[in-house]
Protein backbone atom coordinates (compact mmCIF):
# COMPACT_ATOMS: atom_id res chain seq x y z
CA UNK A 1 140.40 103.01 109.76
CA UNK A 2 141.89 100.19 107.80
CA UNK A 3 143.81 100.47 104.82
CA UNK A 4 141.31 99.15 102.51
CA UNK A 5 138.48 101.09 104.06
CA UNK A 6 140.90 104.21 102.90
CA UNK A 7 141.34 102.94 99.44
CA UNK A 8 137.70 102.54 98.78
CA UNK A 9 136.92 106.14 100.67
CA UNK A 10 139.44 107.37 98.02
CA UNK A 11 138.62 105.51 95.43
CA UNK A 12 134.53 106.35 96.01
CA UNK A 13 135.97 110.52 96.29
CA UNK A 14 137.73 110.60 92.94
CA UNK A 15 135.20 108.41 91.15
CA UNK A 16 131.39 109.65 92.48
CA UNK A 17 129.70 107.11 90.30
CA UNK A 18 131.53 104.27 92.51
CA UNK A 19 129.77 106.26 95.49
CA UNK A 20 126.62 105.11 94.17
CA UNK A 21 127.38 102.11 92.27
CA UNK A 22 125.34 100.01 94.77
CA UNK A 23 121.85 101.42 92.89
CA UNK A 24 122.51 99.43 90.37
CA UNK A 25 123.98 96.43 91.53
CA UNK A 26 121.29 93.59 90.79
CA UNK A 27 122.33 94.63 87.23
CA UNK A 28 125.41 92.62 87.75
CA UNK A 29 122.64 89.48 87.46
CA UNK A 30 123.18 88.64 84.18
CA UNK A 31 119.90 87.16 84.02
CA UNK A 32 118.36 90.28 85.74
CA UNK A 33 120.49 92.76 83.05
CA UNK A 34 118.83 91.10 79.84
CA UNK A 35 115.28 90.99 81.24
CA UNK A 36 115.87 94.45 82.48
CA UNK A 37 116.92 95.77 78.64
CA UNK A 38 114.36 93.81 77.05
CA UNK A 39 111.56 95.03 79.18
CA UNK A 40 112.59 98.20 78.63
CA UNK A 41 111.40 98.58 75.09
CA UNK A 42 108.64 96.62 76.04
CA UNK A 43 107.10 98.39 78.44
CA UNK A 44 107.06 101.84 76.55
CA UNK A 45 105.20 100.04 73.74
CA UNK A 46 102.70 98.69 76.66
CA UNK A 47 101.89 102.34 78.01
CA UNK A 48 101.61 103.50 74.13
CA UNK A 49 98.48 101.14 74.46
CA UNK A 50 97.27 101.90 77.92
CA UNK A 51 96.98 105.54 76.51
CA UNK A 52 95.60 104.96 72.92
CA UNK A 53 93.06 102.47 74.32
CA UNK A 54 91.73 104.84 77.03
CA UNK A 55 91.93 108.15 74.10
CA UNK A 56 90.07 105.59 71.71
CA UNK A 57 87.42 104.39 73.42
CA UNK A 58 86.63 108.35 74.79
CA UNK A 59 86.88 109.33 71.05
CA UNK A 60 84.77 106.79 70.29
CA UNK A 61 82.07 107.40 73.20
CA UNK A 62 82.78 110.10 75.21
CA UNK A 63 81.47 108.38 78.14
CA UNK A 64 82.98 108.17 81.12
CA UNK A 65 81.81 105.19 82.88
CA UNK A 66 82.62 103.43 79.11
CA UNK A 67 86.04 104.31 80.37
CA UNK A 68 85.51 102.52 83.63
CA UNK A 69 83.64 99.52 82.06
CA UNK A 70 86.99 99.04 79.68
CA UNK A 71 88.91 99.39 83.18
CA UNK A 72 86.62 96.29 84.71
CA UNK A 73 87.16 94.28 81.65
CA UNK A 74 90.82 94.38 81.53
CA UNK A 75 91.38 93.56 85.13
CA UNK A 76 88.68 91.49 86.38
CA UNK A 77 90.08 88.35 85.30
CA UNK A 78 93.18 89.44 87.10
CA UNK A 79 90.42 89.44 90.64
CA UNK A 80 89.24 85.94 89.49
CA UNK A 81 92.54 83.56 88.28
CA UNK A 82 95.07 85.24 90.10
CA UNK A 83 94.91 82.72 93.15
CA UNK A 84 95.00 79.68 90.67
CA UNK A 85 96.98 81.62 88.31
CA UNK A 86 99.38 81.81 91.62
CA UNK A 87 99.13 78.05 92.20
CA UNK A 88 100.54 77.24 88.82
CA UNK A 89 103.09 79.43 89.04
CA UNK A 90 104.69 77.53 92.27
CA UNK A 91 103.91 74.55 89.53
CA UNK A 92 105.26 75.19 86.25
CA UNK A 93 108.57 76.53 84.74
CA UNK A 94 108.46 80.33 85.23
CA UNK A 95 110.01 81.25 82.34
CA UNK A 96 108.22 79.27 79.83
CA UNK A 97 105.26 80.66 81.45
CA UNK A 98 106.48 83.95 80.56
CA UNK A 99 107.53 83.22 77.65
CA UNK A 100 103.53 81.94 76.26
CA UNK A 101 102.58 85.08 78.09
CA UNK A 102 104.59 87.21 76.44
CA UNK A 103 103.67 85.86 72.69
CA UNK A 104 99.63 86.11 73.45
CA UNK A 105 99.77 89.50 74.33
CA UNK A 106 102.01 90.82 71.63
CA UNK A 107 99.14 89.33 69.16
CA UNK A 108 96.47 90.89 71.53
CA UNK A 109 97.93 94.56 70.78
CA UNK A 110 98.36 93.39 67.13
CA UNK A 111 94.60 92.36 66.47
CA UNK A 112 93.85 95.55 68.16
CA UNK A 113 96.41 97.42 65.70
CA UNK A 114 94.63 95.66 62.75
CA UNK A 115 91.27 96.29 63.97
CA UNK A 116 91.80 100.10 64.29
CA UNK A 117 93.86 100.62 61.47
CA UNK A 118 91.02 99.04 59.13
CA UNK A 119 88.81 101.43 61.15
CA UNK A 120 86.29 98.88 61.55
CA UNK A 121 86.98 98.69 65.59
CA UNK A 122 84.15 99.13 68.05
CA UNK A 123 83.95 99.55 71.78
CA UNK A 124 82.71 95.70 71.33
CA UNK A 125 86.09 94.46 70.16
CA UNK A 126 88.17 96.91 72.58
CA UNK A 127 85.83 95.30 75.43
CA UNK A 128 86.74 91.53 73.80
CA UNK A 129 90.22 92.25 73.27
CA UNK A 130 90.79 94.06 76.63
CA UNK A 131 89.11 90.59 78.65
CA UNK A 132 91.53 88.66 76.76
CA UNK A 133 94.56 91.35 77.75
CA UNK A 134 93.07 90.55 81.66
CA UNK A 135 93.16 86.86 81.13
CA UNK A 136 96.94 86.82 80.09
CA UNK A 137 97.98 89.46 82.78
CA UNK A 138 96.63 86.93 85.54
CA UNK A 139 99.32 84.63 85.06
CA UNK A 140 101.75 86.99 83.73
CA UNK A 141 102.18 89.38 86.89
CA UNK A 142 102.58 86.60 89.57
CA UNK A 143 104.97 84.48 87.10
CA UNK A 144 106.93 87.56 86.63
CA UNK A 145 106.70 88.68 90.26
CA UNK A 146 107.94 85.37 91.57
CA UNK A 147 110.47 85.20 88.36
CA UNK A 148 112.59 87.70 89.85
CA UNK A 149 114.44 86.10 92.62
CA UNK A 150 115.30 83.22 90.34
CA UNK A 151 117.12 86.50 87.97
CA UNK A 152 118.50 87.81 91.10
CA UNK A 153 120.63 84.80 93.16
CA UNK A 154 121.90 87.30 95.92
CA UNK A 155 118.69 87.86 98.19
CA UNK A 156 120.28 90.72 99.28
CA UNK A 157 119.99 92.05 95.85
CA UNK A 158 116.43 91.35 95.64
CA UNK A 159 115.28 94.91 96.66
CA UNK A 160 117.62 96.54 94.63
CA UNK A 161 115.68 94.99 91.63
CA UNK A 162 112.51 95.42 92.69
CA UNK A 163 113.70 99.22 92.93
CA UNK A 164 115.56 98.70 89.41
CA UNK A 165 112.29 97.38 87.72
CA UNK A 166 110.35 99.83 89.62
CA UNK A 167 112.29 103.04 87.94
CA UNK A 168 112.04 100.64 84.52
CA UNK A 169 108.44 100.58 84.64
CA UNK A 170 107.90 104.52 85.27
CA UNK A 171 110.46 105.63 82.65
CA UNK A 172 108.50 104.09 80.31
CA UNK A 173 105.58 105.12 81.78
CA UNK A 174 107.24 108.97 81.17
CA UNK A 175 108.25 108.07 77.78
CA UNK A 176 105.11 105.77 76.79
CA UNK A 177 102.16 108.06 77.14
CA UNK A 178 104.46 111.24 76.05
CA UNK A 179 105.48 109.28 72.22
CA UNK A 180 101.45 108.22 72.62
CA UNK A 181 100.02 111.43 72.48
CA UNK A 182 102.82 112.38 69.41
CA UNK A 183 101.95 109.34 67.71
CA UNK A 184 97.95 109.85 68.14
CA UNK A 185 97.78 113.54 67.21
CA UNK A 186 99.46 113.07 63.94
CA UNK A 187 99.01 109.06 62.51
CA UNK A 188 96.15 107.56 65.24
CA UNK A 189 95.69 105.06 67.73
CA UNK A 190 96.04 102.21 65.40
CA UNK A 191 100.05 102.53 65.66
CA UNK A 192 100.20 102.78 69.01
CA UNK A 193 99.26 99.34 69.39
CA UNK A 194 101.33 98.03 66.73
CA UNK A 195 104.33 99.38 68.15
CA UNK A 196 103.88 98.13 71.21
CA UNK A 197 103.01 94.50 69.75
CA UNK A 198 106.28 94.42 67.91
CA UNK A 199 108.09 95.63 71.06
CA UNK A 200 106.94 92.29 72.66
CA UNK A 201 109.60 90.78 70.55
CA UNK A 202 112.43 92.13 72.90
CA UNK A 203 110.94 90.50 76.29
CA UNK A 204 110.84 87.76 74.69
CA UNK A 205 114.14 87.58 73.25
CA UNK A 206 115.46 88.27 76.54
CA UNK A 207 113.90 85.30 78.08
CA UNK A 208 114.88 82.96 75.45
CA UNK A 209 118.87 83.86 76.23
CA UNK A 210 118.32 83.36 80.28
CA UNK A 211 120.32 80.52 81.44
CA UNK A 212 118.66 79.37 84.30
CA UNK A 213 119.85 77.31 86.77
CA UNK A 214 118.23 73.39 87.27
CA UNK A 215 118.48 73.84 90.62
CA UNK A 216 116.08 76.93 90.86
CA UNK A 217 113.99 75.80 88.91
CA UNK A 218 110.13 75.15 90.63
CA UNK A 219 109.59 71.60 91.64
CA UNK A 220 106.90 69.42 91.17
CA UNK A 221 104.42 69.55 93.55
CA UNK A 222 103.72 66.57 95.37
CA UNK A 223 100.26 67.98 96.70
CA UNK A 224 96.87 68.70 94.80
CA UNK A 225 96.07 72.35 93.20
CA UNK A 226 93.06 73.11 95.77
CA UNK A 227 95.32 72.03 98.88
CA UNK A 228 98.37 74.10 97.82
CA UNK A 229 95.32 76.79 96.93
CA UNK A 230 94.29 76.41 100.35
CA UNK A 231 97.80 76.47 101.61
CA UNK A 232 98.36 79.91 100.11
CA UNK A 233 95.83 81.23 101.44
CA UNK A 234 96.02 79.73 105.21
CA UNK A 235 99.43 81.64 104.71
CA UNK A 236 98.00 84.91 103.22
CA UNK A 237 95.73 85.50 105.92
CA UNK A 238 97.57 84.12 109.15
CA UNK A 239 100.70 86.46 108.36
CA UNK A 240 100.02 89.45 109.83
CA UNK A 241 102.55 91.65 108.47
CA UNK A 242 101.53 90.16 104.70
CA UNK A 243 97.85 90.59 105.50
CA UNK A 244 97.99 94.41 107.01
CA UNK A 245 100.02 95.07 103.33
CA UNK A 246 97.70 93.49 101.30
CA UNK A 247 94.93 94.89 102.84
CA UNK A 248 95.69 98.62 103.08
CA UNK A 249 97.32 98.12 99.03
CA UNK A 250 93.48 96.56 98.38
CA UNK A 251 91.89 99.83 99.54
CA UNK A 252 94.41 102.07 97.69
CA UNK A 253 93.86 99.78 94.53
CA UNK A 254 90.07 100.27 94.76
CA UNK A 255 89.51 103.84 95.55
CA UNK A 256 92.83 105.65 94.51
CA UNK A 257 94.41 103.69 91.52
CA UNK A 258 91.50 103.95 89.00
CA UNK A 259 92.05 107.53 88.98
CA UNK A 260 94.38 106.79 85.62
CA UNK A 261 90.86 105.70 84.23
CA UNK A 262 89.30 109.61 84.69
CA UNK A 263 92.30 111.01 82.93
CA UNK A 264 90.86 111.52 79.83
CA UNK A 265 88.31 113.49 80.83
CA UNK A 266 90.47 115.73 82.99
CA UNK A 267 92.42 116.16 79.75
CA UNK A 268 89.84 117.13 77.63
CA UNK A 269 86.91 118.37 79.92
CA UNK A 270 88.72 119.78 83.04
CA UNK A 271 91.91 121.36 81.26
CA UNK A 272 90.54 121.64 78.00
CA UNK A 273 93.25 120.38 76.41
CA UNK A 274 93.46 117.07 74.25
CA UNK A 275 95.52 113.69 73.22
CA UNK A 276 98.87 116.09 74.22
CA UNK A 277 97.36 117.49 77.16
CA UNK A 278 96.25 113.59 78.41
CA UNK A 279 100.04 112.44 77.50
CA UNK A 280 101.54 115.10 80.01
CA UNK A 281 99.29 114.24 82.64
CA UNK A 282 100.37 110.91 82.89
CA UNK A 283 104.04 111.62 82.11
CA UNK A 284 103.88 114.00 85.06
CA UNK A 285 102.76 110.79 86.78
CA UNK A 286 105.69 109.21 85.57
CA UNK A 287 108.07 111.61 86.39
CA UNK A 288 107.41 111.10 90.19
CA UNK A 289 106.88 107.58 90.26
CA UNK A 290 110.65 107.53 88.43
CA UNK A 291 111.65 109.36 91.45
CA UNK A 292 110.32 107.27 93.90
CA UNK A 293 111.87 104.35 92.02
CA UNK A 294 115.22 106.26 91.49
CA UNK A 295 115.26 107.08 95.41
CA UNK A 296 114.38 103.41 96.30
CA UNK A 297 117.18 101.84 93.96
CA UNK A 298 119.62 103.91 96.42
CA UNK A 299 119.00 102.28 99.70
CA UNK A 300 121.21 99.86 100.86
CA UNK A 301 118.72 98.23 102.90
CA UNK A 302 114.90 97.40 103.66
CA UNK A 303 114.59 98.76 106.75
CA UNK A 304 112.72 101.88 107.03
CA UNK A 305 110.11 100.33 104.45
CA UNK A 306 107.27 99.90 106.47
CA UNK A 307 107.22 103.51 107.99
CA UNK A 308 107.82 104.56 103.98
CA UNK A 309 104.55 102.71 103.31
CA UNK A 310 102.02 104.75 105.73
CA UNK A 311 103.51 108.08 104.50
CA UNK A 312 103.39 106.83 100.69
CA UNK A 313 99.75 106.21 100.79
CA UNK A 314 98.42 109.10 102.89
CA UNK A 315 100.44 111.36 100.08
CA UNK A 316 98.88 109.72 96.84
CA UNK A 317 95.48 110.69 98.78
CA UNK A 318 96.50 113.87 99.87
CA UNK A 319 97.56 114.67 96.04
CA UNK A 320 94.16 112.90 94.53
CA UNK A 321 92.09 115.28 96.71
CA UNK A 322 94.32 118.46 95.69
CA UNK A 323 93.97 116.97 92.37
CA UNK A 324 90.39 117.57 92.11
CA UNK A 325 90.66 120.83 92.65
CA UNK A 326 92.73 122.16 90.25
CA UNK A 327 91.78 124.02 87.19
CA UNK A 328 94.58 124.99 85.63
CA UNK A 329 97.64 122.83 83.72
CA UNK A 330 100.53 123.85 85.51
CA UNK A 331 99.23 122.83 88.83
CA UNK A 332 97.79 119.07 87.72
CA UNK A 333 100.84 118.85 86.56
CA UNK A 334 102.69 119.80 89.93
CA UNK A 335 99.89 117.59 91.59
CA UNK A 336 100.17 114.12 89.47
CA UNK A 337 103.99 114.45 90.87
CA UNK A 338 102.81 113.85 94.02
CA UNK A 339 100.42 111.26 92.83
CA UNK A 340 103.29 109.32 91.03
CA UNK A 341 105.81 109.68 94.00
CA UNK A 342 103.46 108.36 96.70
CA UNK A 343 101.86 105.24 94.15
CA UNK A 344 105.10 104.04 93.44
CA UNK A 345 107.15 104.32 96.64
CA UNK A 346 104.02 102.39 98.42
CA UNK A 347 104.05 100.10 95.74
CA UNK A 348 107.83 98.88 95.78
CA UNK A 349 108.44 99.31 99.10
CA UNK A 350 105.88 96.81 100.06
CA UNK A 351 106.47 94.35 97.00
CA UNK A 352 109.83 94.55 98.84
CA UNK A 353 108.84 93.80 101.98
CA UNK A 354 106.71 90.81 100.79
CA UNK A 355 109.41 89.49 98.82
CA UNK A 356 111.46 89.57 101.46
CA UNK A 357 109.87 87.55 103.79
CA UNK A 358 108.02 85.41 101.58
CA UNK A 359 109.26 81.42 101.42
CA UNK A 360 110.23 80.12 98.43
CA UNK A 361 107.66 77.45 98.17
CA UNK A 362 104.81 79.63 98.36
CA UNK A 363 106.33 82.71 96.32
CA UNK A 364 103.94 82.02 93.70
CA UNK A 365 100.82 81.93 95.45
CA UNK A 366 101.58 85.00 97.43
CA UNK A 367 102.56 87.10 94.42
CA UNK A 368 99.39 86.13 93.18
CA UNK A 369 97.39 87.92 95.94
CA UNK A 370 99.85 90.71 96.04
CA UNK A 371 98.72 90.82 92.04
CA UNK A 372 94.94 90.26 93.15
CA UNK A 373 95.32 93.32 95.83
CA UNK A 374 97.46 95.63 93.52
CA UNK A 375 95.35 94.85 89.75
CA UNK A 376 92.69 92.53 91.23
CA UNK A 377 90.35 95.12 93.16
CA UNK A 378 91.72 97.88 90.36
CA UNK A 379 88.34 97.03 87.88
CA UNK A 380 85.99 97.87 90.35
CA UNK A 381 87.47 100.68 91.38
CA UNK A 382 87.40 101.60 87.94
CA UNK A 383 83.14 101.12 87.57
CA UNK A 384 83.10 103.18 91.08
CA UNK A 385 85.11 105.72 89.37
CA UNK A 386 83.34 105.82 86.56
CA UNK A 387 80.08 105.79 88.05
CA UNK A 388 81.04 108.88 90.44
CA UNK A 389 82.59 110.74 87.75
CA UNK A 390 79.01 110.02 85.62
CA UNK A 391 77.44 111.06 88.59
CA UNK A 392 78.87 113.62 90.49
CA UNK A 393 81.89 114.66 87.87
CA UNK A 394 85.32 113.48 87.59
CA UNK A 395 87.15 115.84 90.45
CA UNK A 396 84.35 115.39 92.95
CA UNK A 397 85.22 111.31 92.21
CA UNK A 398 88.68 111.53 93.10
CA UNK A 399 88.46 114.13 95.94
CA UNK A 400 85.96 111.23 97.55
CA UNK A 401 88.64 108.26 96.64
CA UNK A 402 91.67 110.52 97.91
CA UNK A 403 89.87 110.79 100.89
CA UNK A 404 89.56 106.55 101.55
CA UNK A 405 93.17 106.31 100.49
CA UNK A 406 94.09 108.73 103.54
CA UNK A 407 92.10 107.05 105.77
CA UNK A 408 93.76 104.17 105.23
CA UNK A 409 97.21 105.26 105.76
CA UNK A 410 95.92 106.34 109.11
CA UNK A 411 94.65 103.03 109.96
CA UNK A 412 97.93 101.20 108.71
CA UNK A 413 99.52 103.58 111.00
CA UNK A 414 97.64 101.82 114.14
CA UNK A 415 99.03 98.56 112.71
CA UNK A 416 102.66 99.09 112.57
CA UNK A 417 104.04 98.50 116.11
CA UNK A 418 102.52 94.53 115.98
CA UNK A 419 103.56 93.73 112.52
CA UNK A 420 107.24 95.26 113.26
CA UNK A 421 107.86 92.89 116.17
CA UNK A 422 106.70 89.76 114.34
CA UNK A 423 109.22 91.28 111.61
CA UNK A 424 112.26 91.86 113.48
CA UNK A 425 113.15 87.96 114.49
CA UNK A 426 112.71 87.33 110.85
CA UNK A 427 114.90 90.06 109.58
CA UNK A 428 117.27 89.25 112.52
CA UNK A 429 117.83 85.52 110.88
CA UNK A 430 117.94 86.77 107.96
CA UNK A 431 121.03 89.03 108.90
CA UNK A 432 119.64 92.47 108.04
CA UNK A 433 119.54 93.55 111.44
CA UNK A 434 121.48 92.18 114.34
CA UNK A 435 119.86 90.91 117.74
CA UNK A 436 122.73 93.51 119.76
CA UNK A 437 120.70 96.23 118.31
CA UNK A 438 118.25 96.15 121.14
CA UNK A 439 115.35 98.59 122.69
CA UNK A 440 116.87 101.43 120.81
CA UNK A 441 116.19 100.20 116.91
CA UNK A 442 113.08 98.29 117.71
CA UNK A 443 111.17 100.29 116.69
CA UNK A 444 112.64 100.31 113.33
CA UNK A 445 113.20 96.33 113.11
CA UNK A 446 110.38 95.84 110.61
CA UNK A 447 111.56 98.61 108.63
């Protein structure tokens, strides 16, 4: 062993944070560091809402497929723009993007605040103002999916804060619904939402003090919209190992991910519990997503992914069928762990995978169907929900969707050998694995 090799064993054994100082390193970004702190606050004040919007409109109607018709609004124009959304994206400056996104919906969740606080708010304006909340989040998630790697220069970083944003995102998902349900039991949902306009304020003070590079910055495009629209999606569906993603993330997105629409009526009609009860169902939620997040952030490397994916997805079904079962607190609880752990590490580990291979050119457009598979097929997943639970009951509905989501891990499964070996000369030029590692690893190229 060399010399320095001992120094930094040493150095690693005295000090164990050094050991794992590589789980945060796209922190060292400074870009990267001040989105990460001002999303932070953010994104608690965004799950405040997701909460007191689904409590208010069951308070208000006590109808579950209200629930999933709120669900539908809010992410159908996510389905519609996200392609053209996508196509701008490779067009305009990202950040200034972000930046307009950022200010509409902080006065979004501000009219909303006003609305309810007056107490003059009806499912019509929560169905108005949600529609609006889907029309920013079309461009917002692919500009701030394809933002990233201009926060992150290092590529080989670029998992690392995927993973980082990933375990951002599901602390304040623990911490969001949690301070919801406090907040709702003792003042109402009208605070929730201003909170969590005023908490818009950080994001965008964060992207305000970026300094970004000319040279990343997205070029003019020297094509029209429909042909680089066309382009994106000639790429989209030729790539195998993009398409199988997308495809199996579509399913999940349609028959397992509007289960976060039903929770109310778990909470209240299941458990017999209320605002508190609905709170600690999702943190639960959070709590294993955060784990999966946490776990990803220590890798050192991508491979392995695509094997993570398959057993990801067949475990959030797995827990949405066990899910319907349960009668009693503790064990939702216990279950919407698993839940959290298998929707998140699918998640991130393929938004890593994409990002990966993904050219810079077309980053845009491709975030924009990852977007359209992740959020896109989410609303009508969340009128099938709703219309099973109306029909059937809220556990037989997500017994039937945890079902799908297993069957599609199994068929991913049949996929994996093809899109591994158009993966491996990719990742081999790339440097993350070398060509000497021959019969033995192949298996595990497009990891």
């Amino acid at each position: 062993m060399r010399s320095s090799d001992t120094t930094e064993t040493s150095a690693s054994a005295s000090n164990p944070l050094k050991r794992f100082s590589h789980a945060w390193r796209a922190l060292q970004h400074r870009n990267f560091r001040l989105y990460f702190t001002g999303q932070s606050v953010s994104l608690i004040g965004t799950w405040m809402t997701r909460v007191a919007t689904s409590w208010l409109v069951y308070r208000l109607t006590g109808s579950a497929l209200l629930l999933g018709l709120i669900g539908f609004a809010g992410q159908i124009p996510t389905f519609l723009l996200a392609p053209f959304a996508g196509v701008l994206v490779d067009r305009l400056n990202r950040r200034k993007l972000l930046v307009w996104t950022q200010s509409l919906a902080a006065v979004q969740s501000l009219a909303l605040a006003v609305l309810t606080l007056a107490k003059v708010i009806t499912i019509h304006e929560i169905l108005w103002l949600s529609v609006m909340q889907g029309l920013i989040n079309a461009f917002d998630m692919p500009g701030r999916q394809a933002f990233l790697v201009q926060m992150v220069e290092d590529k080989q970083d670029l998992g690392n804060a995927i993973a980082l944003n990933s375990s951002m995102v599901n602390l304040a998902r623990l911490i969001g619904p949690a301070l919801a349900g406090l907040v709702i039991g003792a003042v109402g949902e009208g605070y929730c939402f201003a909170i969590d306009g005023f908490s818009y304020l950080a994001v965008i003070a964060s992207l305000l003090m970026m300094l970004v590079k000319p040279g990343t910055q997205t070029k003019a495009a020297t094509t029209s919209m429909f042909e680089q629209l066309k382009e994106g999606w000639v790429y989209v569906s030729s790539f195998r190992p993009v398409r199988t993603i997308l495809l199996l993330f579509a399913l999940l997105s349609l028959m397992g991910m509007p289960f976060m629409v039903l929770m109310p009526i778990f909470a209240g009609s299941v458990l017999h519990g209320g605002p508190h009860t609905f709170g600690f169902l999702l943190g639960a939620s959070g709590i294993g997503a955060l784990v999966s997040a946490i776990s990803l952030a220590l890798r050192k490397t991508v491979r392995g992914l695509t094997s993570m994916i398959q057993v990801s997805a067949a475990m959030f079904g797995a827990g949405l069928m066990l899910f319907g079962f349960s009668r009693t607190l503790w064990l939702s609880l216990s279950l919407m762990l698993i839940v959290g752990f298998g929707m998140m590490q699918g998640m991130a580990a393929s938004n890593t995978i994409i990002q990966t291979l993904v050219p810079e050119d077309k980053r845009g457009r491709v975030m924009s169907y990852y977007t359209m598979a992740f959020v896109g097929m989410t609303p009508f997943g969340s009128l099938l929900a709703g219309a099973l639970a109306h029909k059937l009951g809220a556990p037989h509905a997500v017994m039937i969707t945890g079902a799908f989501c297993i069957a599609g891990a199994a068929w991913f499964s049949t996929q994996l050998k093809s899109i591994r070996k158009i993966m491996r000369p990719i990742y081999i030029e790339m440097g993350i694995i070398r060509s000497s590692m021959e019969p033995a690893l192949e298996d595990q190229a497009g990891h």
